[in-house]
Protein backbone atom coordinates (compact mmCIF):
# COMPACT_ATOMS: atom_id res chain seq x y z
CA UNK A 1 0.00 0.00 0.00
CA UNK A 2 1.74 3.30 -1.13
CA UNK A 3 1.00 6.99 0.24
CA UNK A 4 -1.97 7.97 -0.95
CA UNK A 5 -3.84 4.48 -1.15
CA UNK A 6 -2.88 5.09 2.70
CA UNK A 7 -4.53 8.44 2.56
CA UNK A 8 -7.58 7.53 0.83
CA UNK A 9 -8.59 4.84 3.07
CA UNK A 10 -8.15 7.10 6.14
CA UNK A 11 -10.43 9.72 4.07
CA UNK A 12 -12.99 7.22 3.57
CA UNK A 13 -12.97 5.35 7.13
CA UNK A 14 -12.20 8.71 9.05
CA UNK A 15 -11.82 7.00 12.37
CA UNK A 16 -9.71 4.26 11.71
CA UNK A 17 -7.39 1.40 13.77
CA UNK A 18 -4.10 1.05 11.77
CA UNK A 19 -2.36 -2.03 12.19
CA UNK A 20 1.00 -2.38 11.96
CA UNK A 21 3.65 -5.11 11.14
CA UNK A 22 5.04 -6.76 13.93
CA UNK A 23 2.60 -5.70 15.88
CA UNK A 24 0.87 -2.85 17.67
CA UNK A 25 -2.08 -0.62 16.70
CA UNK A 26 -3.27 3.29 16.26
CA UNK A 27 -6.73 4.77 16.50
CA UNK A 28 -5.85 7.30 13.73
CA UNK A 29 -7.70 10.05 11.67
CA UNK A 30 -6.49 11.99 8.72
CA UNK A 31 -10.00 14.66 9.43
CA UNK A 32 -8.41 17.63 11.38
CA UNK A 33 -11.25 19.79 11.37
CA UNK A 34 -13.11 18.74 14.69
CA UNK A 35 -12.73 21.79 17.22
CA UNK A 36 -10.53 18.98 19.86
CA UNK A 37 -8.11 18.44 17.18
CA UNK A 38 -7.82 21.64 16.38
CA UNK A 39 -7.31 22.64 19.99
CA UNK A 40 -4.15 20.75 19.68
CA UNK A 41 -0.85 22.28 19.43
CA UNK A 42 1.00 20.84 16.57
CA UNK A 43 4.67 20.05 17.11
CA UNK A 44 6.42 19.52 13.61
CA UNK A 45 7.48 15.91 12.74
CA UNK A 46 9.89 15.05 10.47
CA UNK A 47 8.53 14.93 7.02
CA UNK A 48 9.73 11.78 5.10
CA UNK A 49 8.45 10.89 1.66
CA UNK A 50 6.84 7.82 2.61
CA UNK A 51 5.51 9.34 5.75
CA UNK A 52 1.55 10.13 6.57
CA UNK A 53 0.59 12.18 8.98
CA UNK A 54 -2.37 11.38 11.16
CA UNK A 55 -4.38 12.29 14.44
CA UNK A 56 -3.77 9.55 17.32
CA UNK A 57 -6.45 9.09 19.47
CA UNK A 58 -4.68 6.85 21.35
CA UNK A 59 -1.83 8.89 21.75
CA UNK A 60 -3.69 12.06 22.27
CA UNK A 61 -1.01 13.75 19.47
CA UNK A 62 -0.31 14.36 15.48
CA UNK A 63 1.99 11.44 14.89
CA UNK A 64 3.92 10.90 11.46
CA UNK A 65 3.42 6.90 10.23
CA UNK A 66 5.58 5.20 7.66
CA UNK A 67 3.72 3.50 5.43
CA UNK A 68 5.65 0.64 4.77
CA UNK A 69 4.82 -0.11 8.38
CA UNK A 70 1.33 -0.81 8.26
CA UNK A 71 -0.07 -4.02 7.71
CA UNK A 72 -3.67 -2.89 7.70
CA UNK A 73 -6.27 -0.30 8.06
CA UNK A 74 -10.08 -0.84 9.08
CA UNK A 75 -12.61 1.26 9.95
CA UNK A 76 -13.53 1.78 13.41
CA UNK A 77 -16.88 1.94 12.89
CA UNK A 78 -16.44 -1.72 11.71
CA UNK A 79 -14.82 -2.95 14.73
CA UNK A 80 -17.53 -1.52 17.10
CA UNK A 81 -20.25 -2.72 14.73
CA UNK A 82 -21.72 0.72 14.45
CA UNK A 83 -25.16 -0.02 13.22
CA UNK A 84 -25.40 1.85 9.28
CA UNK A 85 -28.58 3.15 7.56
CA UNK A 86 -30.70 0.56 7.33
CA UNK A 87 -29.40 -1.60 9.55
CA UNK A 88 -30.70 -3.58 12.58
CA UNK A 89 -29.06 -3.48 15.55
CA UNK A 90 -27.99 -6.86 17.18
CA UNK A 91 -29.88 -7.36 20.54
CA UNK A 92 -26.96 -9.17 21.55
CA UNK A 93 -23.76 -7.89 22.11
């Protein structure tokens, strides 16, 4: 997965857990618009080419990610089986 197949994703997830080889996990976002984010002061990162740079929720902080590093990216929504238009929810979690 290159750059902006990275980015794209991200765009169309917006909340998203990125997995990463060898292990370990982000709750990311590439949306910096909402007023928390915002609130944030940015400290610069290093800008590499291969480099994204993403909101950690997890982290509470802009983080830079090399994308040769992740193994994965799903959509949060997903993994809490957020319920979608037209969709029932379970009565069993």
């Amino acid at each position: 997965m290159n750059k902006f197949q990275s980015l794209k994703i991200l765009e169309n997830n917006g909340d998203s857990v990125i997995n990463f080889k060898g292990g370990g996990a982000v709750v990311a976002t590439t949306d910096f618009s909402t007023p928390y984010i915002r609130s944030k002061r940015f400290t610069k990162l290093p800008r590499e080419k291969n480099t994204i740079l993403v909101w950690d929720w997890s982290g509470d902080s802009f983080k830079a990610i090399d994308v040769a590093t992740i193994k994965n990216i799903k959509p949060l929504s997903d993994i809490l089986r957020n319920v979608t238009d037209g969709e029932e929810r379970h009565k069993s979690w």
